[in-house]
N, C-alpha and C. Protein backbone atom coordinates (compact mmCIF):
# COMPACT_ATOMS: atom_id res chain seq x y z
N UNK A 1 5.69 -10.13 0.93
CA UNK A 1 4.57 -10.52 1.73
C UNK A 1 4.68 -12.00 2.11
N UNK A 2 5.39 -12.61 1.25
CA UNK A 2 5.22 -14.17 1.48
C UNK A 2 6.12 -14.53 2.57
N UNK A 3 7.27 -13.95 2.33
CA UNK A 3 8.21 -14.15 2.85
C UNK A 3 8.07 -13.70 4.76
N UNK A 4 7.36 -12.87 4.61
CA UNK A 4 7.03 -12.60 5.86
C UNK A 4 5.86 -13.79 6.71
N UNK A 5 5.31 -13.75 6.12
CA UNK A 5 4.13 -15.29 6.52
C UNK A 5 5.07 -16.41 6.53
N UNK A 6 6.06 -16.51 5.88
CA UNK A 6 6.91 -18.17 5.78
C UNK A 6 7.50 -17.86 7.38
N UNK A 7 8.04 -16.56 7.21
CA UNK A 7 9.11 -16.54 8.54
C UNK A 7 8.20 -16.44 9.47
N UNK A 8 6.75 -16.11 9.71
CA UNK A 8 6.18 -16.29 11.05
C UNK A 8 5.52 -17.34 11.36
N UNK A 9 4.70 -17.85 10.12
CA UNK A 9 4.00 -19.13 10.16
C UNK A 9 4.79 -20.84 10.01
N UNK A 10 5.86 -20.09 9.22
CA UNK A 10 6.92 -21.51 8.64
C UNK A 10 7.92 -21.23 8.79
N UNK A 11 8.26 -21.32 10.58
CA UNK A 11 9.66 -20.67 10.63
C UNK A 11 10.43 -22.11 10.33
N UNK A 12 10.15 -23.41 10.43
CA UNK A 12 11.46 -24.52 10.02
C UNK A 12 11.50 -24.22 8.40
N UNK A 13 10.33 -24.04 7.76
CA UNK A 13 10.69 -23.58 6.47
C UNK A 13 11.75 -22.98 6.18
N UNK A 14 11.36 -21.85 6.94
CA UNK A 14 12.02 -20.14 6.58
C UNK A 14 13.48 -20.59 6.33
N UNK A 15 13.56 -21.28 7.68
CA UNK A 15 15.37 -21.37 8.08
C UNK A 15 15.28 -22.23 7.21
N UNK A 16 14.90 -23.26 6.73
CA UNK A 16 16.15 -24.17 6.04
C UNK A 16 16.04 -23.48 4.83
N UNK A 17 15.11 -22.70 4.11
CA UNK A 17 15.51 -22.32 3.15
C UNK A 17 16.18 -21.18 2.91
N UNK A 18 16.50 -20.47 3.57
CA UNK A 18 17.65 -19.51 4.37
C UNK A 18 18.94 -20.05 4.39
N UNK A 19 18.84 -21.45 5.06
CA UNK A 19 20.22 -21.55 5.21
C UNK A 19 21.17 -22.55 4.18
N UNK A 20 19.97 -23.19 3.08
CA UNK A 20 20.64 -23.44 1.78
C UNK A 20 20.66 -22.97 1.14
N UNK A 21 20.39 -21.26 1.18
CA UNK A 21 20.62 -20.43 -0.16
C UNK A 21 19.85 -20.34 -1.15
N UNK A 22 18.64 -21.33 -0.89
CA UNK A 22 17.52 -21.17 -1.85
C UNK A 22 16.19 -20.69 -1.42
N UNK A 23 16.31 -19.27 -0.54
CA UNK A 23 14.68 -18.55 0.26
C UNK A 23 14.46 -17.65 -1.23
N UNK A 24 15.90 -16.89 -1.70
CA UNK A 24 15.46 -16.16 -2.81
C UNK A 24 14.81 -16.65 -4.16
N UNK A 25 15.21 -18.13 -4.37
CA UNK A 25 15.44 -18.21 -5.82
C UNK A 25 13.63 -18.73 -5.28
N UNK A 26 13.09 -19.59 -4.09
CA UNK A 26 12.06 -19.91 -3.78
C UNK A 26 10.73 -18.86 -4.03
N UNK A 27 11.39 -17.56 -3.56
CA UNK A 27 10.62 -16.82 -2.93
C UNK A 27 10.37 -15.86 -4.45
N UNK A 28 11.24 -16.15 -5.11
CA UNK A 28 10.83 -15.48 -6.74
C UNK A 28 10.11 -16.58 -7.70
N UNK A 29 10.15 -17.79 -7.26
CA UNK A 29 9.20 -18.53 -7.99
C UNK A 29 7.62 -18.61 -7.68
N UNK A 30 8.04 -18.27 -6.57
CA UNK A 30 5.97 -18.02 -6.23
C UNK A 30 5.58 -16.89 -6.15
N UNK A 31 6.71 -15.53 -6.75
CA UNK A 31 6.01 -14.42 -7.16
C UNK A 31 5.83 -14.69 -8.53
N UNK A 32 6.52 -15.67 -9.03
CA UNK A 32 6.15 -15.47 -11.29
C UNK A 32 4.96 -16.33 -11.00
N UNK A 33 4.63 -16.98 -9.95
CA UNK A 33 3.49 -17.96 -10.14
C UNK A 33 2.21 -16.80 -9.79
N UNK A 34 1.99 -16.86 -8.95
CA UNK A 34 1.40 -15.25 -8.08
C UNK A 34 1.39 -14.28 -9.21
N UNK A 35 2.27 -13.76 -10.13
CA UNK A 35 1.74 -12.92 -11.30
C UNK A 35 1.33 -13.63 -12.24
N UNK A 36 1.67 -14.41 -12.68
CA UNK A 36 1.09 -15.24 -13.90
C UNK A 36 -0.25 -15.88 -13.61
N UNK A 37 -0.79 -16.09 -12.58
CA UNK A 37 -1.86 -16.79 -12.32
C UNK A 37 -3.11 -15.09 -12.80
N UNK A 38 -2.51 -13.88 -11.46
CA UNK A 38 -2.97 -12.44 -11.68
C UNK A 38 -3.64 -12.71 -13.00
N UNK A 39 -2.56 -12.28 -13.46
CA UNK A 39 -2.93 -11.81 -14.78
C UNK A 39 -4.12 -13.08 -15.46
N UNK A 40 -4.16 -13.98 -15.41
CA UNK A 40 -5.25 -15.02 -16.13
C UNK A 40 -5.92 -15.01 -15.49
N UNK A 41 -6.36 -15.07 -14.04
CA UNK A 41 -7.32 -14.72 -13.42
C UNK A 41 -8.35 -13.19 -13.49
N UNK A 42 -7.51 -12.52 -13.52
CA UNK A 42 -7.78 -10.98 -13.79
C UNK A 42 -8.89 -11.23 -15.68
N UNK A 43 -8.11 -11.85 -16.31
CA UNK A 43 -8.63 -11.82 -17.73
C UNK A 43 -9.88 -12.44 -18.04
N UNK A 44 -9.79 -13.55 -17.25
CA UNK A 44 -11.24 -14.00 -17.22
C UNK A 44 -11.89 -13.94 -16.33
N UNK A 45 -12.01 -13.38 -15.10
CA UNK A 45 -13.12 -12.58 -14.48
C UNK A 45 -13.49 -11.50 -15.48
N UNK A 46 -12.36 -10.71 -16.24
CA UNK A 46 -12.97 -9.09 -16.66
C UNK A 46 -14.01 -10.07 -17.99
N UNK A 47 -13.85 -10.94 -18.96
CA UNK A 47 -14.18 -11.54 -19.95
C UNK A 47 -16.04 -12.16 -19.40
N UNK A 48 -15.88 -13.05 -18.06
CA UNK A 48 -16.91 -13.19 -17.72
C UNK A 48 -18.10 -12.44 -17.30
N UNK A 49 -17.38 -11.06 -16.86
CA UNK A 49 -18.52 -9.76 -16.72
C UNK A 49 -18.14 -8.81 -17.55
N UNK A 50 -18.10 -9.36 -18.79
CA UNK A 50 -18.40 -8.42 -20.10
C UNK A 50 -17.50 -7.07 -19.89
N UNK A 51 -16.65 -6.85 -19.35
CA UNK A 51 -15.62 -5.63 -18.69
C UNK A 51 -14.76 -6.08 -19.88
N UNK A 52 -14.62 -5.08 -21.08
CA UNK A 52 -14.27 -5.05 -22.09
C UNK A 52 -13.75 -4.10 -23.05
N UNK A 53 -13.28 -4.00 -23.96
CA UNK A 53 -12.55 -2.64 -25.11
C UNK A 53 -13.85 -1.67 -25.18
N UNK A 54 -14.90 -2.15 -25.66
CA UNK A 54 -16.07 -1.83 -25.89
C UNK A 54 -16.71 -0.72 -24.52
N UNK A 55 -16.87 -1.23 -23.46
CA UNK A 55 -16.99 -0.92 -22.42
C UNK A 55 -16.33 0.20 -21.84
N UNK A 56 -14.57 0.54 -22.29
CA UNK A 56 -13.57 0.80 -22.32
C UNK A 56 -14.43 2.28 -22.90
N UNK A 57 -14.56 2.10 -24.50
CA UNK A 57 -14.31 3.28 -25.24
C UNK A 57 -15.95 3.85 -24.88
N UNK A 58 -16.89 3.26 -24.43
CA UNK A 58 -18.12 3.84 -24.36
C UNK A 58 -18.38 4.38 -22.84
N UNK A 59 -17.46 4.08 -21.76
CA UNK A 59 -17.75 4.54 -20.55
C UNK A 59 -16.44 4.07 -19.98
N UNK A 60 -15.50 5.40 -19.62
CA UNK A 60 -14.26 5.23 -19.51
C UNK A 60 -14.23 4.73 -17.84
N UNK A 61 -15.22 5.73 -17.10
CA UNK A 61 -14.71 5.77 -15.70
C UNK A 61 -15.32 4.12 -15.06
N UNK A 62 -16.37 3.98 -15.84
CA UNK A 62 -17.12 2.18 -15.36
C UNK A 62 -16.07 1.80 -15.37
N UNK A 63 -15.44 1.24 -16.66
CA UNK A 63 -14.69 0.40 -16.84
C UNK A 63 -13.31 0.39 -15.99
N UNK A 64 -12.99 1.34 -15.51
CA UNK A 64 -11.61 1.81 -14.20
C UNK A 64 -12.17 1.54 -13.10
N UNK A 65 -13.59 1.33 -13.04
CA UNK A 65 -14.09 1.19 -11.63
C UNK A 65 -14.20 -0.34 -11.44
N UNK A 66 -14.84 -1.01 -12.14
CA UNK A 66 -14.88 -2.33 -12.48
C UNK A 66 -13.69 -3.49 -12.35
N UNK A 67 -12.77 -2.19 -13.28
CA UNK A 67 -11.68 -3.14 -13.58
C UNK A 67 -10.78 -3.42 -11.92
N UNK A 68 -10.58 -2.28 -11.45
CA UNK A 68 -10.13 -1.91 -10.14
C UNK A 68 -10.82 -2.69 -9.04
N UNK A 69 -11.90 -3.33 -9.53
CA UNK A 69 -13.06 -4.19 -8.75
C UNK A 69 -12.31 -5.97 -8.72
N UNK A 70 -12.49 -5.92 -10.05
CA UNK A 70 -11.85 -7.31 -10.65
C UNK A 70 -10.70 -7.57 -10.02
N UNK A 71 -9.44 -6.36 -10.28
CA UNK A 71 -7.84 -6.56 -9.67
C UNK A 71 -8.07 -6.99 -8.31
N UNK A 72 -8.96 -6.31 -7.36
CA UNK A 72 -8.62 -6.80 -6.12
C UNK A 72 -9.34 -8.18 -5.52
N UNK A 73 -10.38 -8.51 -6.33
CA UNK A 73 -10.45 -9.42 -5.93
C UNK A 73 -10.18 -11.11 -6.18
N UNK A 74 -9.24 -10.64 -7.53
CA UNK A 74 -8.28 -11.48 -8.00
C UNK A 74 -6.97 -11.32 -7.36
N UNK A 75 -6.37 -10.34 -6.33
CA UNK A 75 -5.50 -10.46 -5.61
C UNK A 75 -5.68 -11.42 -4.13
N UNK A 76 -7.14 -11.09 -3.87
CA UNK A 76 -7.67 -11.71 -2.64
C UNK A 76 -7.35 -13.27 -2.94
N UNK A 77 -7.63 -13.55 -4.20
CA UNK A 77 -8.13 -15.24 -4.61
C UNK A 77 -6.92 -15.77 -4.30
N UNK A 78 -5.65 -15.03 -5.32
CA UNK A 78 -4.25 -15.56 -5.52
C UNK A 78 -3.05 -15.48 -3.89
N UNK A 79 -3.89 -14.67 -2.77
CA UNK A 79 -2.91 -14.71 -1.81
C UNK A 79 -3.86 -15.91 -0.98
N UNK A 80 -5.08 -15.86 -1.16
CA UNK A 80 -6.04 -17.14 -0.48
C UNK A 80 -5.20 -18.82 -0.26
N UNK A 81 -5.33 -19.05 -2.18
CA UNK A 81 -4.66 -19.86 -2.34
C UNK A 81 -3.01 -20.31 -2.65
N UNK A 82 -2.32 -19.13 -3.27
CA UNK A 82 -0.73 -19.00 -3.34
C UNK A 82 0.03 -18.81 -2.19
N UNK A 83 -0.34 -17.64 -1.56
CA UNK A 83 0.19 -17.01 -0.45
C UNK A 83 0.11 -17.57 0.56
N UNK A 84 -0.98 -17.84 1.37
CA UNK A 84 -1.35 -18.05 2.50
C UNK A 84 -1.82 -19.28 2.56
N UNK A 85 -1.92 -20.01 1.93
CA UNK A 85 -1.82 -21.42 1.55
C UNK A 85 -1.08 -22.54 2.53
């Protein structure tokens, strides 16, 4: 996904980092950033609205609904500011 926004939005980017051989090693560092952020972001949104083990074992389908709530809009946050940045 990123990579596609660099090459339309940042095409002097794109190319020079294309043409020193470093678009891949680039373009895998701001996916470990982009998951690693996920995931801590994801943990404390679910922590701040009580979306929990508890929650989990007493109402299975809430908590898949919720949680599925949380993921996307912790994907929204991380392409806001990572991605599209």
């Amino acid at each position: 996904m990123y990579k596609r926004y660099l090459k339309e939005h940042h095409s002097a980017r794109y190319q020079a980092l294309l043409l020193s051989g470093r678009l891949n090693s680039y373009l895998a560092d701001i996916d470990a950033q982009a998951e690693e952020q996920l995931e801590l972001l994801t943990q404390q949104m679910a922590e701040c609205e009580g979306v929990n083990e508890e929650l989990k074992a007493a109402n299975q389908m809430e908590w898949v609904r919720r949680m599925n709530s949380i993921q996307n809009r912790a994907e929204e946050v991380i392409k806001a500011e990572l991605i599209f940045a």
